[in-house]
Protein backbone atom coordinates (compact mmCIF):
# COMPACT_ATOMS: atom_id res chain seq x y z
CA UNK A 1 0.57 57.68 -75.04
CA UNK A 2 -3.05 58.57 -75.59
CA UNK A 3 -3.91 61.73 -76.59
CA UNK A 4 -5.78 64.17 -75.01
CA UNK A 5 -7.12 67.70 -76.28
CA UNK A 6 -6.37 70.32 -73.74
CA UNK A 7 -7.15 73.91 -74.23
CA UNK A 8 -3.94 74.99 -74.49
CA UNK A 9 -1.89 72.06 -75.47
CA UNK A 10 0.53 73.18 -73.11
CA UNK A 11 0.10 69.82 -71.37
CA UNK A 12 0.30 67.78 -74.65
CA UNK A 13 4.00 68.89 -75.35
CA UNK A 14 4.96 68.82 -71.31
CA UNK A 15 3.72 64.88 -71.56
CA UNK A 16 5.75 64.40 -75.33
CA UNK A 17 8.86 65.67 -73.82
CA UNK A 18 8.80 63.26 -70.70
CA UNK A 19 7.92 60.56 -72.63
CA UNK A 20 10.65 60.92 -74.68
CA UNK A 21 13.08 61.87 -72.40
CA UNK A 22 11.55 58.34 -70.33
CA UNK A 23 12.31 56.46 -73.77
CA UNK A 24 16.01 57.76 -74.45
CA UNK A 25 16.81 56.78 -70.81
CA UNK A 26 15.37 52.92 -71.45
CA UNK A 27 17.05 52.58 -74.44
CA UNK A 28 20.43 54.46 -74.03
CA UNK A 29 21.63 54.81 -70.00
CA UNK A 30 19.79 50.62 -68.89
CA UNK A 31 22.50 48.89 -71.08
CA UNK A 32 24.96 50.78 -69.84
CA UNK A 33 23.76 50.26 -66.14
CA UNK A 34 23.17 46.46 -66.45
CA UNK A 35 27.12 46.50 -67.49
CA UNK A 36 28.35 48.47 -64.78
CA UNK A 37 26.33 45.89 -62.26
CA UNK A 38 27.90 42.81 -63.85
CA UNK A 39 31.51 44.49 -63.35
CA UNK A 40 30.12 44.89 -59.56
CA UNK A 41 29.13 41.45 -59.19
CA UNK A 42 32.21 40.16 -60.90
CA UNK A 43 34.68 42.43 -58.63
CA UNK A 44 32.60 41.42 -55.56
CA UNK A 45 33.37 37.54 -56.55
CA UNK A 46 37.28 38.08 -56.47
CA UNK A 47 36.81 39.80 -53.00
CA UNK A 48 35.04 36.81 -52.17
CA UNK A 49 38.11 34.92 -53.04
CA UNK A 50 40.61 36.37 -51.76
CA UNK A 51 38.83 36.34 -48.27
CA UNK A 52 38.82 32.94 -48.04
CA UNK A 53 42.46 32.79 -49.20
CA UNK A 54 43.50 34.69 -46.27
CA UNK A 55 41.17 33.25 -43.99
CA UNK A 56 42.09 29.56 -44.52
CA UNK A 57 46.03 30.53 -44.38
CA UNK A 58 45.43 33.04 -40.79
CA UNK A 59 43.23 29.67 -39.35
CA UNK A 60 45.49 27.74 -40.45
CA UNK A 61 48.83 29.67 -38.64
CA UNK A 62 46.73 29.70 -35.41
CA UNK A 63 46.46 25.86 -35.59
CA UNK A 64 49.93 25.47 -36.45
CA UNK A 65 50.84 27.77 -33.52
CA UNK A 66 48.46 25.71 -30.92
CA UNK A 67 50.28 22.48 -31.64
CA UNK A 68 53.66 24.07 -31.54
CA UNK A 69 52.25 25.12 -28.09
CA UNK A 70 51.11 21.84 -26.97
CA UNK A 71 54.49 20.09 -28.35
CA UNK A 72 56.61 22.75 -26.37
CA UNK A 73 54.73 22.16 -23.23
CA UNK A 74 54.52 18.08 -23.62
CA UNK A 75 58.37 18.67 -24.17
CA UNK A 76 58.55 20.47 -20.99
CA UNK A 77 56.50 18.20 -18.63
């Protein structure tokens, strides 16, 4: 950061102490972050598969059901 003189330098070590506190958060607490939101995207995939598990097996017991249906009342007629 570039330096500037102030009169009681007060400033100088307020600005050093965010700066580093800025630094140890990019280089410590990001990593760990960017992990966590792979886990997320990885847990949101299996969701994503189980969904369409149970959706293709509850579609396909309602069109199982609708031709039992029709078959009972061809049967009938």
């Amino acid at each position: 950061m570039e330096r500037t003189e102030y009169q009681n330098k007060i400033q100088d070590e307020r600005l050093d102490r965010v700066e580093k506190a800025v630094n140890e958060i990019k280089d410590n607490h990001l990593v760990h972050l960017q992990t966590d939101m792979t886990k997320v995207g990885t847990d949101v995939d299996w969701l994503k598969r189980f969904f369409w598990i149970i959706a293709t097996a509850s579609i396909g017991g309602l069109i199982t059901a609708i031709i039992n249906l029709l078959l009972t009342i061809n049967k009938s007629l």
